[in-house]
Protein backbone atom coordinates (compact mmCIF):
# COMPACT_ATOMS: atom_id res chain seq x y z
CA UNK A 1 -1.68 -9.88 -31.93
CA UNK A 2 -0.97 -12.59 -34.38
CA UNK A 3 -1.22 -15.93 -33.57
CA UNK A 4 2.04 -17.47 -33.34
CA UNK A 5 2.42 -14.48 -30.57
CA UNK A 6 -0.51 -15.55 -29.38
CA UNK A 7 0.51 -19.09 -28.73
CA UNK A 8 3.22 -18.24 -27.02
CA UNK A 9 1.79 -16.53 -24.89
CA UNK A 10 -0.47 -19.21 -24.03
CA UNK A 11 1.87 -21.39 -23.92
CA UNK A 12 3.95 -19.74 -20.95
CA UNK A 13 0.66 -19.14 -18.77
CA UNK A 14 -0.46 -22.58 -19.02
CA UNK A 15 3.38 -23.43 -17.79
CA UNK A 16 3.11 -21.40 -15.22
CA UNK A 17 -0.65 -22.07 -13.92
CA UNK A 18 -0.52 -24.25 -11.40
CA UNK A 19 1.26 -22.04 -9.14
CA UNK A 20 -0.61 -19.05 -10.36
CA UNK A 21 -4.00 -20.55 -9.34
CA UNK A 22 -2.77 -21.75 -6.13
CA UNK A 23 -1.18 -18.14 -5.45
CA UNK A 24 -4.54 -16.38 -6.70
CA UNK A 25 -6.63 -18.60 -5.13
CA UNK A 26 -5.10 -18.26 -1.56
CA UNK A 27 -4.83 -14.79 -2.29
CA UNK A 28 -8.69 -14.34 -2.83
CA UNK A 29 -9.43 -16.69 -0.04
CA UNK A 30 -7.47 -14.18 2.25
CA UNK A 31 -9.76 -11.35 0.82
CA UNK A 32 -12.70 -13.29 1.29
CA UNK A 33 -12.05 -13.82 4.83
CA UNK A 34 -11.01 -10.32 5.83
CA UNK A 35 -13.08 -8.05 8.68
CA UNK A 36 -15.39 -10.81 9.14
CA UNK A 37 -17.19 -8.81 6.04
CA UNK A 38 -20.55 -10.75 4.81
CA UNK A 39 -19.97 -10.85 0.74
CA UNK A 40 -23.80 -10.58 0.37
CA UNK A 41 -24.43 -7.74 1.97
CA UNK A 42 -21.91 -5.26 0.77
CA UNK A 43 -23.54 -2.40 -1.14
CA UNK A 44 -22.16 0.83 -3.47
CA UNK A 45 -19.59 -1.09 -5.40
CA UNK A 46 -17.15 0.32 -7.61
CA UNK A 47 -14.95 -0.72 -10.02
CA UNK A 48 -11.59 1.54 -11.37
CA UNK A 49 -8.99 0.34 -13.92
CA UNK A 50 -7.11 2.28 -16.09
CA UNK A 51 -5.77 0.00 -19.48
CA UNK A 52 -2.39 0.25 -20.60
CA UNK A 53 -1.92 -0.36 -23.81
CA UNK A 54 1.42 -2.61 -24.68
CA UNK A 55 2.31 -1.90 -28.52
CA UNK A 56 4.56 -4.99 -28.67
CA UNK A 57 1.92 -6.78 -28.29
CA UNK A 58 -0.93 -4.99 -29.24
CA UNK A 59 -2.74 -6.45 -25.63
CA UNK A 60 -4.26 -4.75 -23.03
CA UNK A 61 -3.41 -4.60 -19.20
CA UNK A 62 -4.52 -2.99 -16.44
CA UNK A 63 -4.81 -3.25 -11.93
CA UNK A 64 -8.45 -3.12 -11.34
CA UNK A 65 -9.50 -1.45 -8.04
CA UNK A 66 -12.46 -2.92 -6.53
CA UNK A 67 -14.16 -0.35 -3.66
CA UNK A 68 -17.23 -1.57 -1.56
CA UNK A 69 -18.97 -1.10 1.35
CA UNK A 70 -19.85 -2.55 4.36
CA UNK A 71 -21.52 -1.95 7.52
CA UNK A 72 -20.69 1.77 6.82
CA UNK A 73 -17.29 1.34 6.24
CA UNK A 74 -15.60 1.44 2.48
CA UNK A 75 -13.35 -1.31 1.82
CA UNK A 76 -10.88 -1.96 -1.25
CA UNK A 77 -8.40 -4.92 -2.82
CA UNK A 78 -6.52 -4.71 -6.39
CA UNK A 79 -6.77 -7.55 -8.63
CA UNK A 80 -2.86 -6.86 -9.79
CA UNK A 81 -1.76 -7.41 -13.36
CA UNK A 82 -4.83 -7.79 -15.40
CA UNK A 83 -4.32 -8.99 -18.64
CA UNK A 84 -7.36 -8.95 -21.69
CA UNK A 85 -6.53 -12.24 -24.29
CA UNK A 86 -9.48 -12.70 -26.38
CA UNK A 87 -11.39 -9.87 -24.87
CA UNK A 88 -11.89 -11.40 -21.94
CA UNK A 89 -9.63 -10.18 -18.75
CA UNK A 90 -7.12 -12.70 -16.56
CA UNK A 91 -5.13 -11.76 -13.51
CA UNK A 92 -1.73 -12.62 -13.64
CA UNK A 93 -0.65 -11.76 -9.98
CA UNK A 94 -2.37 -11.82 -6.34
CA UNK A 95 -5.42 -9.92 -5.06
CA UNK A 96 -4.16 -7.54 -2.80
CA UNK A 97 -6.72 -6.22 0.17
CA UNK A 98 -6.03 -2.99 1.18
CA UNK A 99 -7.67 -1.70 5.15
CA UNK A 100 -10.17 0.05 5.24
CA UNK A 101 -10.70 3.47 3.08
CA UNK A 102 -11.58 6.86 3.63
């Protein structure tokens, strides 16, 4: 990406990232406080993304799946619209938690 694009970009998030911290942040504490599940005891995770590349842009994207478990039960949440600037990854939208998986 060049860096006028790049930028711009930047420019929108940072316009837009108040609410998208507050929105991620409540998000995540929802996860966090799901099932009563103790964060430092869950075991086998496992982490799935697939990247899209976008051509316009030349940036990558992708919904990262997050899969652990927990007193013998699997669990899961997406981190939704994953974008990599820099090569490092943001998210763009809420966490969402998903029950428990089979």
């Amino acid at each position: 990406m060049n860096n006028s694009k790049e930028k711009k970009i930047i420019s929108e998030i940072l316009k837009k990232f108040p609410l998208l911290k507050k929105n991620i942040q409540k998000s995540w504490e929802n996860i966090y406080n799901q099932n009563n599940i103790n964060w430092n005891k869950i075991s086998n995770v496992n982490i799935e993304y697939k990247i899209r590349f976008i051509e316009k842009t030349y940036d990558e994207k992708s919904d990262i799946y997050v899969t652990f478990d927990f007193n013998s039960k699997k669990y899961k949440f997406k981190l939704d619209d994953c974008l990599k600037l820099n090569n490092k990854w943001y998210i763009f939208d809420e966490l969402r938690w998903y029950d428990e998986v089979k």
